[in-house]
PDB file of N, CA and C in Angstrom:
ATOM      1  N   UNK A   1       3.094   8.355  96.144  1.00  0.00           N
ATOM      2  CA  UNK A   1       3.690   9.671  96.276  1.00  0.00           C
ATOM      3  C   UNK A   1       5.198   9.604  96.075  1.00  0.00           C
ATOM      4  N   UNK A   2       5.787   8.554  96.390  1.00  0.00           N
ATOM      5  CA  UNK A   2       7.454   8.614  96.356  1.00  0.00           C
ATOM      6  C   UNK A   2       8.004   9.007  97.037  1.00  0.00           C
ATOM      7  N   UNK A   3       9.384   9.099  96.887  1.00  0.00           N
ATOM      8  CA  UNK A   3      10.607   9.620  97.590  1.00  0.00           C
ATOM      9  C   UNK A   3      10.482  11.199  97.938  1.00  0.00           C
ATOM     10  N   UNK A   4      10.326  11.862  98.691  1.00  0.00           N
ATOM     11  CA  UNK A   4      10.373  13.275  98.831  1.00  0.00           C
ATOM     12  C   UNK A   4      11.404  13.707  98.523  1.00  0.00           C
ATOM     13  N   UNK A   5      11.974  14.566  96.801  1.00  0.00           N
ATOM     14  CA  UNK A   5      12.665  14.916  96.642  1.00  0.00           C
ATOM     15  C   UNK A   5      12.783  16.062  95.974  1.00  0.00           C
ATOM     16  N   UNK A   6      14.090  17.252  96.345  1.00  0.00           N
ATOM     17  CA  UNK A   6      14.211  18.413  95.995  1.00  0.00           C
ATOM     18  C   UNK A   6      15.544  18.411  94.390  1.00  0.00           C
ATOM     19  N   UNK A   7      14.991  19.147  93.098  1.00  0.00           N
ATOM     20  CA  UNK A   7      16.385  19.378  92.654  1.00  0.00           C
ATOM     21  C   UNK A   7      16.973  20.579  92.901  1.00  0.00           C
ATOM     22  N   UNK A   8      18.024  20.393  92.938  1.00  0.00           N
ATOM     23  CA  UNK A   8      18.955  22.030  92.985  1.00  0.00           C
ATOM     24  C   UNK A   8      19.571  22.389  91.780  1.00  0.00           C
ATOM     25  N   UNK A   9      18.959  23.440  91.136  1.00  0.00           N
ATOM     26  CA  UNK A   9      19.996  23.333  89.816  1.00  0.00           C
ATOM     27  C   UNK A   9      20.162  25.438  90.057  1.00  0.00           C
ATOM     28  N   UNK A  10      21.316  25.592  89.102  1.00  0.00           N
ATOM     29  CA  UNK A  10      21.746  27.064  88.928  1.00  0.00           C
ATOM     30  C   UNK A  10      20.835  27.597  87.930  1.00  0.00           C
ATOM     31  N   UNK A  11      20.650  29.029  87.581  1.00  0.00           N
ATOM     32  CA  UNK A  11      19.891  29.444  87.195  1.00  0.00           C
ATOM     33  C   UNK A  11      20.012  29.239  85.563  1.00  0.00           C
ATOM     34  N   UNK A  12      21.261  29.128  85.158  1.00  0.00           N
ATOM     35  CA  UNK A  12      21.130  28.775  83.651  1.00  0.00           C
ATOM     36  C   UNK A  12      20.804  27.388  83.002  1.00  0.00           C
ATOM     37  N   UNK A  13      20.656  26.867  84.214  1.00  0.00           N
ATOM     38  CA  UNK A  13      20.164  25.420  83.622  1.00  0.00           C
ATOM     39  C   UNK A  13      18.552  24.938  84.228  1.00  0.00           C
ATOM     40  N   UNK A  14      17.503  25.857  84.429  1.00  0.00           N
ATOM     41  CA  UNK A  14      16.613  25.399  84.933  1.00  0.00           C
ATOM     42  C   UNK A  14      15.817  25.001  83.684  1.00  0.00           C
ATOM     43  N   UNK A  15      16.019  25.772  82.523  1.00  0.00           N
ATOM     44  CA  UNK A  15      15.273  24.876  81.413  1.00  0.00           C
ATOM     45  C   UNK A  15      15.105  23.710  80.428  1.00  0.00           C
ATOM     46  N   UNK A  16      16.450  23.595  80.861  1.00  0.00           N
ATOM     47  CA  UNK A  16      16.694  21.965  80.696  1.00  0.00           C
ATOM     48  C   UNK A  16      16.674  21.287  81.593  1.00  0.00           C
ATOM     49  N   UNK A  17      16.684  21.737  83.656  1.00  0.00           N
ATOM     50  CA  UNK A  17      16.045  20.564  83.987  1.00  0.00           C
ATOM     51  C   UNK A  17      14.964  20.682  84.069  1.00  0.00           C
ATOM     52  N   UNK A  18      13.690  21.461  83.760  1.00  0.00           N
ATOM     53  CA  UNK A  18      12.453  21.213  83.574  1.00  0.00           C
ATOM     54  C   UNK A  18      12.196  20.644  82.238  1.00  0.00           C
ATOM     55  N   UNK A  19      12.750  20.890  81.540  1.00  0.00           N
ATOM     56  CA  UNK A  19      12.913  19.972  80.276  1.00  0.00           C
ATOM     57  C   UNK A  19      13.088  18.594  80.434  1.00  0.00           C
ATOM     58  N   UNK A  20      14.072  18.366  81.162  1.00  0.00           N
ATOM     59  CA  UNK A  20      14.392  16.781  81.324  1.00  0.00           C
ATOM     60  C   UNK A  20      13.097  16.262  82.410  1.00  0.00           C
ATOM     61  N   UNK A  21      12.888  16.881  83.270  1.00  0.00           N
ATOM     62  CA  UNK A  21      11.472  16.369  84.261  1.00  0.00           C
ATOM     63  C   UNK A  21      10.717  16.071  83.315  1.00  0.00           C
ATOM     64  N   UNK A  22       9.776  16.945  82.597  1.00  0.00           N
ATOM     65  CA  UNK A  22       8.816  17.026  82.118  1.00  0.00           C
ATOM     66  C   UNK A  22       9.545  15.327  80.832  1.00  0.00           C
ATOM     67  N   UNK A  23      10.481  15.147  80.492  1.00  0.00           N
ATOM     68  CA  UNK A  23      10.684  14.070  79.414  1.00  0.00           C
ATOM     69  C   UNK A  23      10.662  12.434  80.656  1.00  0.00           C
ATOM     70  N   UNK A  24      10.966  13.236  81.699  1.00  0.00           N
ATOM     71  CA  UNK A  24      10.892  11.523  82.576  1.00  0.00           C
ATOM     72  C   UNK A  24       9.530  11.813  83.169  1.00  0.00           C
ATOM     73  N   UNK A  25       8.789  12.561  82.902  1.00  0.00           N
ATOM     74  CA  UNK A  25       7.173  12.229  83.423  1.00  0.00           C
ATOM     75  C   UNK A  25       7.184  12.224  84.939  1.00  0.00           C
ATOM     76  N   UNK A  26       8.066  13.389  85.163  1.00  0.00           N
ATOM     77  CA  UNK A  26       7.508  14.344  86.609  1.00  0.00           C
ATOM     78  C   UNK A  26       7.551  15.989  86.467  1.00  0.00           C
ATOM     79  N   UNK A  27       6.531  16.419  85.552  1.00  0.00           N
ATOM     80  CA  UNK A  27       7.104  17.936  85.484  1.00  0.00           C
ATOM     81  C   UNK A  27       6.534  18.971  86.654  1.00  0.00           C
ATOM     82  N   UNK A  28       6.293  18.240  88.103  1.00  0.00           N
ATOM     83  CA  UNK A  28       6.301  19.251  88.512  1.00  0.00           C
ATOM     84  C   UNK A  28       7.043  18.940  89.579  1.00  0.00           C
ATOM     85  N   UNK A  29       8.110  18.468  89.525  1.00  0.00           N
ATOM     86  CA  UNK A  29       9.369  18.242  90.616  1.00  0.00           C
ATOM     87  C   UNK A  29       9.716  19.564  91.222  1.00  0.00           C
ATOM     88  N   UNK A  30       9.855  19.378  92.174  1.00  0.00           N
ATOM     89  CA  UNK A  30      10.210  20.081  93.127  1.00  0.00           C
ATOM     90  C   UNK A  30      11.817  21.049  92.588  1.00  0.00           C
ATOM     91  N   UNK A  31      12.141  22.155  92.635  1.00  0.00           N
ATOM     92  CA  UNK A  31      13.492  22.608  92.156  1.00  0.00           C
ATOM     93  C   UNK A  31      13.412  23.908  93.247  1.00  0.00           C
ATOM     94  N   UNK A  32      14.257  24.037  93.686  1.00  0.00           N
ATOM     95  CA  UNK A  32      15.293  25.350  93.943  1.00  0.00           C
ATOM     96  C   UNK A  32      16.122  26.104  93.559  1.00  0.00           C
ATOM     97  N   UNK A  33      16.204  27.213  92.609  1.00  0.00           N
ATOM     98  CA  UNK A  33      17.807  27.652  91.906  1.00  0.00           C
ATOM     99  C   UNK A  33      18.181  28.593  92.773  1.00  0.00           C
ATOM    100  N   UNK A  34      19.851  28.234  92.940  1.00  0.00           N
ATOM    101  CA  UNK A  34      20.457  28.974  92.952  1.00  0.00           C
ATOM    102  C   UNK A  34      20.908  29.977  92.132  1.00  0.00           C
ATOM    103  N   UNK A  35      21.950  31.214  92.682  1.00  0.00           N
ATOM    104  CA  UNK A  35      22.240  31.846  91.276  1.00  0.00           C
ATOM    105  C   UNK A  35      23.742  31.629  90.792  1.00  0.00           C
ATOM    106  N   UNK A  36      24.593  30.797  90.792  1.00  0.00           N
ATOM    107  CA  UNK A  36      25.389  30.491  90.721  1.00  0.00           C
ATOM    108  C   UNK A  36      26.159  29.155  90.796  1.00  0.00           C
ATOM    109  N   UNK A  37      26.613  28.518  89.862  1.00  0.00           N
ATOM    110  CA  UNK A  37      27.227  27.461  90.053  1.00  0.00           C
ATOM    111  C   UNK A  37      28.212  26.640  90.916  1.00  0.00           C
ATOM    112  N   UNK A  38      27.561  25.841  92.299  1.00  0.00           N
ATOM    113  CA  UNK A  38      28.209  25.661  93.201  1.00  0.00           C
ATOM    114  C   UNK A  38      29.237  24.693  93.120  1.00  0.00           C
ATOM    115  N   UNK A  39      29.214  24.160  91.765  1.00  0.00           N
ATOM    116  CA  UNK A  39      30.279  22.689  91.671  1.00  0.00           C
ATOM    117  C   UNK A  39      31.645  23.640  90.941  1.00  0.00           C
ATOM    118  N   UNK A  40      31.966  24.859  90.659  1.00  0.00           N
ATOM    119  CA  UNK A  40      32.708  25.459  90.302  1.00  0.00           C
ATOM    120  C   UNK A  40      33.645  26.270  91.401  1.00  0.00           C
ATOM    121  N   UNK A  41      33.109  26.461  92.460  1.00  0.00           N
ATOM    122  CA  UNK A  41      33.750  27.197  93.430  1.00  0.00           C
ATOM    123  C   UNK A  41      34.290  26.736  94.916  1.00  0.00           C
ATOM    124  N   UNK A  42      35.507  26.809  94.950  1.00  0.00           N
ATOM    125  CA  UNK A  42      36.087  26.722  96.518  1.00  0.00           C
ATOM    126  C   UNK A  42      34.588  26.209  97.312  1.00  0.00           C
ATOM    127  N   UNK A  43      35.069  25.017  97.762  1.00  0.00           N
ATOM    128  CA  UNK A  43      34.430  23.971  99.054  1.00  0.00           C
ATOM    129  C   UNK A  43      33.886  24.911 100.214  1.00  0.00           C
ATOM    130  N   UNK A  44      34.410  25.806 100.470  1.00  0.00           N
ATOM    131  CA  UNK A  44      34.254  27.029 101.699  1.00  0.00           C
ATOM    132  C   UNK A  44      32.807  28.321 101.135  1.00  0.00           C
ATOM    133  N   UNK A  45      33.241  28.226  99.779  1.00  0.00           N
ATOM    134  CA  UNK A  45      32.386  28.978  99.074  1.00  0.00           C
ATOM    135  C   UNK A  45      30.727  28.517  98.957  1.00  0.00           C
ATOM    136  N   UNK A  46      30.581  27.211  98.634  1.00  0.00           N
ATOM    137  CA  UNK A  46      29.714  26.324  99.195  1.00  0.00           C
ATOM    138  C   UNK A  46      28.366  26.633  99.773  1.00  0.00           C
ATOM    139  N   UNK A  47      29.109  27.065 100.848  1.00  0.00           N
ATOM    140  CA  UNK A  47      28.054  26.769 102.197  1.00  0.00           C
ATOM    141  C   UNK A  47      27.038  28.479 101.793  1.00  0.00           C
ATOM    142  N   UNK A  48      28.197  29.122 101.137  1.00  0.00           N
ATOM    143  CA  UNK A  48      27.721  30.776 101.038  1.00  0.00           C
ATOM    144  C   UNK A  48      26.416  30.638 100.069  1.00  0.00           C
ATOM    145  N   UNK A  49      26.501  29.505  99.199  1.00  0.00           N
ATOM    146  CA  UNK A  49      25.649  30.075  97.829  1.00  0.00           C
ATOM    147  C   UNK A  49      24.449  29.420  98.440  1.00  0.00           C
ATOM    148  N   UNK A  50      25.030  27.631  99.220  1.00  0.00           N
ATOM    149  CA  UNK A  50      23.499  27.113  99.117  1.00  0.00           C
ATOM    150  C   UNK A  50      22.640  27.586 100.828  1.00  0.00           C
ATOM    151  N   UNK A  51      23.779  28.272 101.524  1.00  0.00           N
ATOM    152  CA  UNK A  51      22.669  28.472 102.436  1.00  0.00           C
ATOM    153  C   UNK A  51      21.592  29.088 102.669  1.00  0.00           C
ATOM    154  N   UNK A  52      21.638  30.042 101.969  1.00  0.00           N
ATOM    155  CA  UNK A  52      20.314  30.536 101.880  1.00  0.00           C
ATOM    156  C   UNK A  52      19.037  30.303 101.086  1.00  0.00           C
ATOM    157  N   UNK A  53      19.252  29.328 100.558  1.00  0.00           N
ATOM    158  CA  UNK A  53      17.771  27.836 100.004  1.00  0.00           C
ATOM    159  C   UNK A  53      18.024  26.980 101.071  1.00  0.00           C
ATOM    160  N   UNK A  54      18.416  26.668 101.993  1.00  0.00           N
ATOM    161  CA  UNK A  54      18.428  25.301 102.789  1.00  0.00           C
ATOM    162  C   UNK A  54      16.808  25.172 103.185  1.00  0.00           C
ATOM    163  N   UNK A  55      16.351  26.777 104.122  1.00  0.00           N
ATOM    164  CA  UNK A  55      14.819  26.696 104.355  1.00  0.00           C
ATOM    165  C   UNK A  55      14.168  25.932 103.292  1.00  0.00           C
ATOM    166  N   UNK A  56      14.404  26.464 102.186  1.00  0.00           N
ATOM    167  CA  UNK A  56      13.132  26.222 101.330  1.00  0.00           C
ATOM    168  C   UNK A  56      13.396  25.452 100.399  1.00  0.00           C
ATOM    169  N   UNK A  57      14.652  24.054 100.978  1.00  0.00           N
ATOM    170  CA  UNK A  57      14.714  22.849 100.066  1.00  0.00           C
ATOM    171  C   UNK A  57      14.096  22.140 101.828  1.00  0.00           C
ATOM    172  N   UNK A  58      14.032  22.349 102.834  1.00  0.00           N
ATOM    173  CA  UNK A  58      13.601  21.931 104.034  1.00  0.00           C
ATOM    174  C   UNK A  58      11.696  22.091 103.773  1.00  0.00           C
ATOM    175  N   UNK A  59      11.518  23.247 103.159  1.00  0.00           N
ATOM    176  CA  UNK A  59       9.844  23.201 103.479  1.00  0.00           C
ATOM    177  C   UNK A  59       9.770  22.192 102.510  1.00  0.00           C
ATOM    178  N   UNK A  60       9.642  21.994 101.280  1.00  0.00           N
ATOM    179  CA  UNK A  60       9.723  21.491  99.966  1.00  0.00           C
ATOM    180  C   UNK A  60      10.105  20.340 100.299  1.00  0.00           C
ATOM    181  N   UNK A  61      10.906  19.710 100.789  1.00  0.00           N
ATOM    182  CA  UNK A  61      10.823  18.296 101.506  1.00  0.00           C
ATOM    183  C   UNK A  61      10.013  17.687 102.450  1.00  0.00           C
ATOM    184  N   UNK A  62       9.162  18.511 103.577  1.00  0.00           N
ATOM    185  CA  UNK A  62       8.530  18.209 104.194  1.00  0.00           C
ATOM    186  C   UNK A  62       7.203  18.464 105.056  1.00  0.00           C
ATOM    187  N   UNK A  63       7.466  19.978 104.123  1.00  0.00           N
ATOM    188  CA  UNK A  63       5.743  20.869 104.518  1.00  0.00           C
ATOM    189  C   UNK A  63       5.133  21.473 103.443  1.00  0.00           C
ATOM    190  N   UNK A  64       6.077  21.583 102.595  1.00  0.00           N
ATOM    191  CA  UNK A  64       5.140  22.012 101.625  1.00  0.00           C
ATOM    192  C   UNK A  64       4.495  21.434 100.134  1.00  0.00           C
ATOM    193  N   UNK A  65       3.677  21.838  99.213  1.00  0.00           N
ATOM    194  CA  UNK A  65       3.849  21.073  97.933  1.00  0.00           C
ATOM    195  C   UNK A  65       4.871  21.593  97.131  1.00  0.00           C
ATOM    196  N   UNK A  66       5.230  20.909  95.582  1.00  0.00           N
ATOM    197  CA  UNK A  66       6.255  21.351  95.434  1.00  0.00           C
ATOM    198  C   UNK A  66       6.149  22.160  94.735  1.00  0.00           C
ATOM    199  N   UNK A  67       6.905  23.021  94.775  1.00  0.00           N
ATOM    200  CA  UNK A  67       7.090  24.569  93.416  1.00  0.00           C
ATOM    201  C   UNK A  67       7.640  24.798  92.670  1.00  0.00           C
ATOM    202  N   UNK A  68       7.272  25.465  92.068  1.00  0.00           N
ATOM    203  CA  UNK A  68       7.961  25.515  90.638  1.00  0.00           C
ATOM    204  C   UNK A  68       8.578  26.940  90.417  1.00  0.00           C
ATOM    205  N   UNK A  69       9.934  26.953  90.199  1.00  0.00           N
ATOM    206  CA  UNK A  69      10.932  28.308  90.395  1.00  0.00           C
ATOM    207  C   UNK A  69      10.055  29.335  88.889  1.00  0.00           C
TER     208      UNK A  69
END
């Protein structure tokens, strides 16, 4: 089964990382998008975009199977 792991990607890039999953032979990895790019904005700003996926990079790590956005 592996490492229990979540990706986080923004919404304009989920088709290239399901693209890239599906080329390393896991296409049904686990992902969460956000809607906005969090590596672009004030450190404080942060906490605003990803907190509201925290639940559901938390189920997806440890109760649930994984989904596909």
């Amino acid at each position: 089964m592996g490492i229990p792991s979540v990706v986080v990607v923004v919404e304009q890039f989920v088709a290239a990382a399901r693209a890239t999953a599906r080329a390393q032979g896991v296409p049904d990895v686990a992902m969460v998008v956000v809607p906005q790019d969090y590596l672009v904005v004030d450190r404080d700003d942060v906490h605003g975009l990803v907190e509201p996926v925290v639940g559901e990079i938390l189920d997806l790590l440890f109760v649930a199977a994984p989904a596909r956005p």
